[in-house]
PDB file of N, CA and C in Angstrom:
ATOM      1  N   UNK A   1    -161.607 269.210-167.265  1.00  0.00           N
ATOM      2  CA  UNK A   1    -161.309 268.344-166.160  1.00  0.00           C
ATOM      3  C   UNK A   1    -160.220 267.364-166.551  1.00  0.00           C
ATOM      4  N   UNK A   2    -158.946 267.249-165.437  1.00  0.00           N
ATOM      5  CA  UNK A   2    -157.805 266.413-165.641  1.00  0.00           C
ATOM      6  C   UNK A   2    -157.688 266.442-167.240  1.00  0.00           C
ATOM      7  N   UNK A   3    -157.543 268.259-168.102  1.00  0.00           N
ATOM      8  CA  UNK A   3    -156.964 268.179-169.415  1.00  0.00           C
ATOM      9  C   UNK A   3    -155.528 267.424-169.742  1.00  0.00           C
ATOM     10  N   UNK A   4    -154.727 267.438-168.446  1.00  0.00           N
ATOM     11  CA  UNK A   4    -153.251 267.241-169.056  1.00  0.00           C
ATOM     12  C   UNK A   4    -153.503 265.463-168.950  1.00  0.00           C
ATOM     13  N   UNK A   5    -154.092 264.963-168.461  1.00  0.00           N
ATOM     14  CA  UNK A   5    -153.548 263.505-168.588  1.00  0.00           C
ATOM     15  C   UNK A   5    -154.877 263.064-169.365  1.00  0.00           C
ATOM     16  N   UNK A   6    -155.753 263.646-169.937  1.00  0.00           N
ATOM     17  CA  UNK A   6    -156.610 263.049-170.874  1.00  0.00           C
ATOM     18  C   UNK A   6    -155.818 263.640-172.474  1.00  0.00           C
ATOM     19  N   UNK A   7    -154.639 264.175-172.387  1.00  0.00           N
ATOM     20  CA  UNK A   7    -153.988 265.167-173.428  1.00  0.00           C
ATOM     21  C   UNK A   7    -154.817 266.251-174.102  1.00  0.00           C
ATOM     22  N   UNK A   8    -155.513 266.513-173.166  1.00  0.00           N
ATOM     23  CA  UNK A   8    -156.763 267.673-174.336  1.00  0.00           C
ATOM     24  C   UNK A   8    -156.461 269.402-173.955  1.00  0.00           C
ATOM     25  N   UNK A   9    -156.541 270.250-174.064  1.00  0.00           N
ATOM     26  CA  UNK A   9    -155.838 271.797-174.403  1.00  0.00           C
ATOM     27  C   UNK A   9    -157.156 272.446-175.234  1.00  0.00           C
ATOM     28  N   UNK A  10    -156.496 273.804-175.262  1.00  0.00           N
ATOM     29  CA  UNK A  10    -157.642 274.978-175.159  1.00  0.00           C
ATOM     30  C   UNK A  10    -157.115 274.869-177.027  1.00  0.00           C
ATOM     31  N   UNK A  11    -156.735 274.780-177.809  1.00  0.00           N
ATOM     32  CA  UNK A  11    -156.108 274.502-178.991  1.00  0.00           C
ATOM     33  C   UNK A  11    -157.115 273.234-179.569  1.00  0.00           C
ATOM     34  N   UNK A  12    -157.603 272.410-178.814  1.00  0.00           N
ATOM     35  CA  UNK A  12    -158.613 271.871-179.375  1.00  0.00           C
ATOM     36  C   UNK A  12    -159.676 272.547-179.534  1.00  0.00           C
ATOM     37  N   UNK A  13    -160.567 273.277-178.660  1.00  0.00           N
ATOM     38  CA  UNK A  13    -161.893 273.570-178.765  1.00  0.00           C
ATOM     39  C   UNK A  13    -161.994 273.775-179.982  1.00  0.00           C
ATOM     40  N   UNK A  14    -163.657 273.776-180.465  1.00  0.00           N
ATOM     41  CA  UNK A  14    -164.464 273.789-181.653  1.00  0.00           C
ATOM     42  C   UNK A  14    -165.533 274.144-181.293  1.00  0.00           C
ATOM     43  N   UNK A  15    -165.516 275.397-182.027  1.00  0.00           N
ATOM     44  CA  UNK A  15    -166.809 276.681-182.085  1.00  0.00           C
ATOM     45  C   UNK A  15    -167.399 277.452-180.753  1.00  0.00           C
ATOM     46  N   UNK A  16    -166.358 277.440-180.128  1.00  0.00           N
ATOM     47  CA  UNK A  16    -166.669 277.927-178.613  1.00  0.00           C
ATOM     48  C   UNK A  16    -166.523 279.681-178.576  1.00  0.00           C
ATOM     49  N   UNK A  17    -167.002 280.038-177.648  1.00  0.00           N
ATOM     50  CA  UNK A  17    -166.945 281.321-177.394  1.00  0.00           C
ATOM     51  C   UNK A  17    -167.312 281.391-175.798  1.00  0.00           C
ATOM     52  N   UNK A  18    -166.313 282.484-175.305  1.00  0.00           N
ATOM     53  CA  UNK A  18    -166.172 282.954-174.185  1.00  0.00           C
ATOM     54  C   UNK A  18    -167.393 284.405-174.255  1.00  0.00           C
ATOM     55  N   UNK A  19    -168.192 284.491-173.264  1.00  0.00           N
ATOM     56  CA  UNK A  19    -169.510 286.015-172.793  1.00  0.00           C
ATOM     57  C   UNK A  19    -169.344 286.087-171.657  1.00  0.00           C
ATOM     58  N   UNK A  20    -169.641 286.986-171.446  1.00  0.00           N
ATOM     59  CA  UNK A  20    -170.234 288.282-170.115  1.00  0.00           C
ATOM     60  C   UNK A  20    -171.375 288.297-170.618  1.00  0.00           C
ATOM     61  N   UNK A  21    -172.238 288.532-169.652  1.00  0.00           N
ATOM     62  CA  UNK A  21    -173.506 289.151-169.151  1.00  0.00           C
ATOM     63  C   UNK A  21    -173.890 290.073-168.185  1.00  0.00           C
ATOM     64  N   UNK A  22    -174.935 290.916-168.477  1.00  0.00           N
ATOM     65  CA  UNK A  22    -174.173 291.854-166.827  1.00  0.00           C
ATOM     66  C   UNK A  22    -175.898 291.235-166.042  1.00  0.00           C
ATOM     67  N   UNK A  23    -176.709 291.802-164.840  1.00  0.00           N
ATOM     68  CA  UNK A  23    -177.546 291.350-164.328  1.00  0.00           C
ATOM     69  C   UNK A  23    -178.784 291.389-165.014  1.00  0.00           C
ATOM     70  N   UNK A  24    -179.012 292.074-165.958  1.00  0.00           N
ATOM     71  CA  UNK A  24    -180.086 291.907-166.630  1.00  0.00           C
ATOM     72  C   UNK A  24    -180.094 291.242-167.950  1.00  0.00           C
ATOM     73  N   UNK A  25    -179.185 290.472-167.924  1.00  0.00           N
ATOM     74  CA  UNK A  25    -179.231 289.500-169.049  1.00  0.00           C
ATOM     75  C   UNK A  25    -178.312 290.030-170.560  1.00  0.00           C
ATOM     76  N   UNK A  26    -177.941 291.140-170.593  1.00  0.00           N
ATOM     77  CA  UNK A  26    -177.088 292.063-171.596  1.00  0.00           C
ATOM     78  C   UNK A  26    -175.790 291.484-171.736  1.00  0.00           C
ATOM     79  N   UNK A  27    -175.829 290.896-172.640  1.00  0.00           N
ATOM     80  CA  UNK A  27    -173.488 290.873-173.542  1.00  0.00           C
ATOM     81  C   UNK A  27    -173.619 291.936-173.479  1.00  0.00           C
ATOM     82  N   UNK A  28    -172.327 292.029-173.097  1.00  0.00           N
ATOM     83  CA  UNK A  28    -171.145 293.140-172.478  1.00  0.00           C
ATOM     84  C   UNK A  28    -169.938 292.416-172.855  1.00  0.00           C
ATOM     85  N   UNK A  29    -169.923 291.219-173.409  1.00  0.00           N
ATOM     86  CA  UNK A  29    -168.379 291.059-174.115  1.00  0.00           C
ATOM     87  C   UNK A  29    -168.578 289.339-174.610  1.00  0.00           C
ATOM     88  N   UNK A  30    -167.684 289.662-175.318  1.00  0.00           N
ATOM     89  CA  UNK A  30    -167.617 288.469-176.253  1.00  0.00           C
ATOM     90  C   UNK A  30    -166.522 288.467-177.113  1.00  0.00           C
ATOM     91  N   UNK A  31    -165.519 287.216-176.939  1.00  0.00           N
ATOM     92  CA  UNK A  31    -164.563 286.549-177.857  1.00  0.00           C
ATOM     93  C   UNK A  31    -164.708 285.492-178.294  1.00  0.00           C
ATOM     94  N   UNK A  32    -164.173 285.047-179.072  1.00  0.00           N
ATOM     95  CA  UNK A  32    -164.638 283.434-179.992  1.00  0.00           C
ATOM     96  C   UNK A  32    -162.840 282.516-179.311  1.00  0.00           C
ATOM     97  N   UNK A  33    -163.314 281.828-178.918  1.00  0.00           N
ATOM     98  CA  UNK A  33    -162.217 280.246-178.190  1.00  0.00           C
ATOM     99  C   UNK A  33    -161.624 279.655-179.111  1.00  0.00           C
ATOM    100  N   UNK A  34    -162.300 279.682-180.260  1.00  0.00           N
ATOM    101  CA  UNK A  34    -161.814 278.499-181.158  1.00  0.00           C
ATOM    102  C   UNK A  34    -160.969 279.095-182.631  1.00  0.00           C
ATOM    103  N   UNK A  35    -159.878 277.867-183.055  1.00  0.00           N
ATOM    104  CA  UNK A  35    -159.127 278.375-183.966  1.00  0.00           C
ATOM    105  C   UNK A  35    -158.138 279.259-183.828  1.00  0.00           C
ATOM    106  N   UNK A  36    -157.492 279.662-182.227  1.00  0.00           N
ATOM    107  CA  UNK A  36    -156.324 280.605-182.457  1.00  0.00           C
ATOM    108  C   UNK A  36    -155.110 279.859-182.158  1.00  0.00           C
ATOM    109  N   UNK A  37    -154.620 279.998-182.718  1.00  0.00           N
ATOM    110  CA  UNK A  37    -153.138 278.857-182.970  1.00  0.00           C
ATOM    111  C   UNK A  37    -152.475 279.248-181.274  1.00  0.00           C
ATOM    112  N   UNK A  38    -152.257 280.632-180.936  1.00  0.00           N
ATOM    113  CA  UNK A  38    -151.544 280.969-179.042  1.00  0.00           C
ATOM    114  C   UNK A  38    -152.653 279.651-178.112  1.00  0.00           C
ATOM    115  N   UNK A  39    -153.514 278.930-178.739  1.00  0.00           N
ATOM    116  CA  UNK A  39    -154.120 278.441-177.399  1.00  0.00           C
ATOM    117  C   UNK A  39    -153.609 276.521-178.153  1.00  0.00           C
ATOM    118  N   UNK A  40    -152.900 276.938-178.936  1.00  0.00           N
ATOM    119  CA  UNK A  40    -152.607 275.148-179.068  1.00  0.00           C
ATOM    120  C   UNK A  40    -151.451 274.660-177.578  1.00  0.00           C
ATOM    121  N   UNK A  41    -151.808 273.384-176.925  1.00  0.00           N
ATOM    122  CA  UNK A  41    -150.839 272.906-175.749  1.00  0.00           C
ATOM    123  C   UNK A  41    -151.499 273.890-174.433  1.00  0.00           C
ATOM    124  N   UNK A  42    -152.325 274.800-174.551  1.00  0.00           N
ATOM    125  CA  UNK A  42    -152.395 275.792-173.196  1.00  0.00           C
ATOM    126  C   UNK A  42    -153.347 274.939-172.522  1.00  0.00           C
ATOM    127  N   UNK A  43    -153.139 275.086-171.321  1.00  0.00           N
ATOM    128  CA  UNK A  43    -153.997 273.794-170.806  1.00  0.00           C
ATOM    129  C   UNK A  43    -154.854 274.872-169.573  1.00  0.00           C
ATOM    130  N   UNK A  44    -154.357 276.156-169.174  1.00  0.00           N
ATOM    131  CA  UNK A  44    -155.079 277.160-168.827  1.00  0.00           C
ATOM    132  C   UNK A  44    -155.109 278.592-169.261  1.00  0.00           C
ATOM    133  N   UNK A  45    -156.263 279.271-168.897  1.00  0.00           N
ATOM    134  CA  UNK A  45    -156.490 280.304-169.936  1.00  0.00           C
ATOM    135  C   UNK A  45    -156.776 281.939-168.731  1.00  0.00           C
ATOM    136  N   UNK A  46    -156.596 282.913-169.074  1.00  0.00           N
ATOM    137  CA  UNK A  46    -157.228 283.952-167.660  1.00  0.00           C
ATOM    138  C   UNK A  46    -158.526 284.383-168.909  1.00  0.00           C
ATOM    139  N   UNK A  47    -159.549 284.472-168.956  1.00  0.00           N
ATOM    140  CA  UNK A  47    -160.947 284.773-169.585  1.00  0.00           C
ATOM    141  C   UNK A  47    -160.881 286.084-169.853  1.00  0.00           C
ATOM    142  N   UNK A  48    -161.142 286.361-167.815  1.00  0.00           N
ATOM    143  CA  UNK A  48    -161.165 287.977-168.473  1.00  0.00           C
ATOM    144  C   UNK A  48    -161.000 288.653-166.737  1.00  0.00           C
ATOM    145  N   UNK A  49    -161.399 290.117-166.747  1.00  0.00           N
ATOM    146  CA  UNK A  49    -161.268 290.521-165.329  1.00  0.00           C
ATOM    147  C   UNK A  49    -162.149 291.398-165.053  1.00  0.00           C
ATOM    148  N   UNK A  50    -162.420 291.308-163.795  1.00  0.00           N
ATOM    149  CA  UNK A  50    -163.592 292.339-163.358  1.00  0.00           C
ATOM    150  C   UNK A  50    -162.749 293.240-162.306  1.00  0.00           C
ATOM    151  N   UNK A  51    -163.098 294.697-162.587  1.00  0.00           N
ATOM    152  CA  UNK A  51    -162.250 296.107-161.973  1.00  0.00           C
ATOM    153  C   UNK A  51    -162.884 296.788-161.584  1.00  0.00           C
ATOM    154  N   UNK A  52    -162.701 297.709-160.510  1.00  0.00           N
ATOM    155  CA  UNK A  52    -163.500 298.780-160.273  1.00  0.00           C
ATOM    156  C   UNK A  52    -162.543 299.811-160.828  1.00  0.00           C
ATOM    157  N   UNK A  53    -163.583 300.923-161.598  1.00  0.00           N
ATOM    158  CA  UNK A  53    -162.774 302.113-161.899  1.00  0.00           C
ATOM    159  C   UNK A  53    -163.669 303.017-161.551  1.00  0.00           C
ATOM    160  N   UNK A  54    -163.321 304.029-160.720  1.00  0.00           N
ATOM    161  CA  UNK A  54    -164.031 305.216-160.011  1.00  0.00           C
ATOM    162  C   UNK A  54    -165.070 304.571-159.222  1.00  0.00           C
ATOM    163  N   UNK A  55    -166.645 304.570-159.788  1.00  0.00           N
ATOM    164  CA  UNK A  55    -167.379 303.750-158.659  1.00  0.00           C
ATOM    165  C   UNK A  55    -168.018 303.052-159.066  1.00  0.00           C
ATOM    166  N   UNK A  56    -167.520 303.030-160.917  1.00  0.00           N
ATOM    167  CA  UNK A  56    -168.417 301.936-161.787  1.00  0.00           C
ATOM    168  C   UNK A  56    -167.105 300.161-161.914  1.00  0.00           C
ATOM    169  N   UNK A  57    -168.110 298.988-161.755  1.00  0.00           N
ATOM    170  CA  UNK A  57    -167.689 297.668-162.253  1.00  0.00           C
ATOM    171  C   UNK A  57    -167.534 297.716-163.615  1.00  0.00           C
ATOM    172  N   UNK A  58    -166.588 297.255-164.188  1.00  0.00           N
ATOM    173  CA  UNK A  58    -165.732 296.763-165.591  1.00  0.00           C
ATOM    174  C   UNK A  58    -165.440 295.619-165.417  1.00  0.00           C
ATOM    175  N   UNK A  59    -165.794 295.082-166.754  1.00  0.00           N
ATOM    176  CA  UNK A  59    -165.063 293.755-167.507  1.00  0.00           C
ATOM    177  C   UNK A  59    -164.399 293.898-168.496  1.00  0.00           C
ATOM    178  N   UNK A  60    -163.281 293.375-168.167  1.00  0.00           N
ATOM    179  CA  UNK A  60    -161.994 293.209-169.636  1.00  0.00           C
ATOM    180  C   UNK A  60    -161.933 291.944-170.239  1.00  0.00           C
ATOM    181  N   UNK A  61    -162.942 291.700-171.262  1.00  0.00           N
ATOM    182  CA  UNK A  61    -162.044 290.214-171.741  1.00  0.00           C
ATOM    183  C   UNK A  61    -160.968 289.925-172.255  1.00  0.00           C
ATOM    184  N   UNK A  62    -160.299 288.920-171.898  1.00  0.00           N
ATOM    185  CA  UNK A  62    -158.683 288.823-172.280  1.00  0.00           C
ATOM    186  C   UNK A  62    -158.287 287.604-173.069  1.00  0.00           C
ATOM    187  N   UNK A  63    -158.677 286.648-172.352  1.00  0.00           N
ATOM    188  CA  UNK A  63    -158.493 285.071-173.566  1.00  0.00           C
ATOM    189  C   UNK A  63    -157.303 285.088-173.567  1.00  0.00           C
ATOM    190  N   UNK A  64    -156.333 284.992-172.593  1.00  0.00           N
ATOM    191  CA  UNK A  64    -155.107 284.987-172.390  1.00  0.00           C
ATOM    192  C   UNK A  64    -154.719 284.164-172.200  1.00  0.00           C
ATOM    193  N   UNK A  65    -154.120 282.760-172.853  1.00  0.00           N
ATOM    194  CA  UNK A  65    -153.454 281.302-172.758  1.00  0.00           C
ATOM    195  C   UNK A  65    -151.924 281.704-171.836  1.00  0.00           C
ATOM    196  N   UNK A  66    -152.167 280.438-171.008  1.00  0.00           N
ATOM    197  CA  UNK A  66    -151.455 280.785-169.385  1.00  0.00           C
ATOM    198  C   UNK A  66    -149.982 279.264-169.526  1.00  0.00           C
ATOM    199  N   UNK A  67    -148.532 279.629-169.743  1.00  0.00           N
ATOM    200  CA  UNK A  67    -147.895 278.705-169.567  1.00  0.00           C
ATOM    201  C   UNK A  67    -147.890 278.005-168.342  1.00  0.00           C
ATOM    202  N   UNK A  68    -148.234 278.857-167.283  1.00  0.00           N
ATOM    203  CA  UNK A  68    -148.077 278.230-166.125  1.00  0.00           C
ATOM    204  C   UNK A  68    -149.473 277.041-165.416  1.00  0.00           C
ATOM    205  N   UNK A  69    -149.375 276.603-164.550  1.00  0.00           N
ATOM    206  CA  UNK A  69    -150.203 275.754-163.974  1.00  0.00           C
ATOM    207  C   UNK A  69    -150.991 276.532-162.790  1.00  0.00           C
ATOM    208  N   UNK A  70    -151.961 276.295-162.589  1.00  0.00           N
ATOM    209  CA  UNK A  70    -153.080 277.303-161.857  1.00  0.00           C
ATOM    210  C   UNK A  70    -152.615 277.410-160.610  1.00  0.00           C
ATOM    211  N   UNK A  71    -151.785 276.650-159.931  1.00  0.00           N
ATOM    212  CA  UNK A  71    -151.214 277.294-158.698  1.00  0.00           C
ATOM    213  C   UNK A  71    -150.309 278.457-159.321  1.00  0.00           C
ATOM    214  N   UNK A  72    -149.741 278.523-160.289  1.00  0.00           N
ATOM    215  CA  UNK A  72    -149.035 279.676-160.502  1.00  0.00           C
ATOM    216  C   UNK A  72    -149.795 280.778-160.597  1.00  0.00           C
ATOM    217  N   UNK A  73    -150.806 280.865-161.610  1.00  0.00           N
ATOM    218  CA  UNK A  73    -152.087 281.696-162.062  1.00  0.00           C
ATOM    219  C   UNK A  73    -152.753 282.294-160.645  1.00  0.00           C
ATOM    220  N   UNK A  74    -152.922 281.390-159.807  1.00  0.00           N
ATOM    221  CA  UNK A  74    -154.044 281.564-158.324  1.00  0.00           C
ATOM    222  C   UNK A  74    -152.332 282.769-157.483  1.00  0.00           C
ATOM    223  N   UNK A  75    -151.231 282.309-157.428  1.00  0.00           N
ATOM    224  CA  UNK A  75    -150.253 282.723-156.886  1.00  0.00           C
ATOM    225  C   UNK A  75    -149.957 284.275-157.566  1.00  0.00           C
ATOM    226  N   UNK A  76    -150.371 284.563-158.570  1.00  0.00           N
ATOM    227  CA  UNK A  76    -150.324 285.599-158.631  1.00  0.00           C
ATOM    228  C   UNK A  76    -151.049 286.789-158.893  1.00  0.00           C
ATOM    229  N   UNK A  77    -152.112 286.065-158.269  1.00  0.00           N
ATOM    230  CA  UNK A  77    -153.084 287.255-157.921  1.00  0.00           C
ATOM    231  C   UNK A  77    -152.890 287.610-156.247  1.00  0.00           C
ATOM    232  N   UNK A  78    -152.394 286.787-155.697  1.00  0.00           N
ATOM    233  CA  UNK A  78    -151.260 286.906-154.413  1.00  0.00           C
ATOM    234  C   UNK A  78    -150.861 287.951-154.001  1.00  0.00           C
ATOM    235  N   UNK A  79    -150.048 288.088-155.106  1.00  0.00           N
ATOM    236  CA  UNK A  79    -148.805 289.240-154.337  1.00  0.00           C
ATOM    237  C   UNK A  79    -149.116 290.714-154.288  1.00  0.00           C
TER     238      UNK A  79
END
């Protein structure tokens, strides 16, 4: 919340980790947040994505540090 004017970034976290769960309570994915130098200054991140392929739901985790600002991020799932 309001990271950019409290100066705080995804480059800080400590000992965090990003999960999935699917409905019965099962990890189905898991990356660790903390310690990767691409998330120092990123002030937003895309996690991960949910797809349909054929007629089964997928999750991709991604942990993808985002230069842009979330109207950009929200804008391009847009087009």
């Amino acid at each position: 919340y309001d990271a950019k004017n409290r100066k705080q970034h995804f480059g800080m976290v400590e000992n965090a980790y990003v999960r999935a769960v699917d409905a019965a309570g099962k990890e189905i994915a898991r990356y660790r947040l903390s310690n990767d130098p691409s998330y120092e200054g990123k002030l937003n991140m895309l996690m991960g994505e949910v797809y349909r392929e054929g007629g089964e739901w997928k999750f991709k985790a991604l942990g993808n540090p985002l230069a842009e600002d979330m109207n950009g991020v929200v804008g391009s799932f847009m087009r």
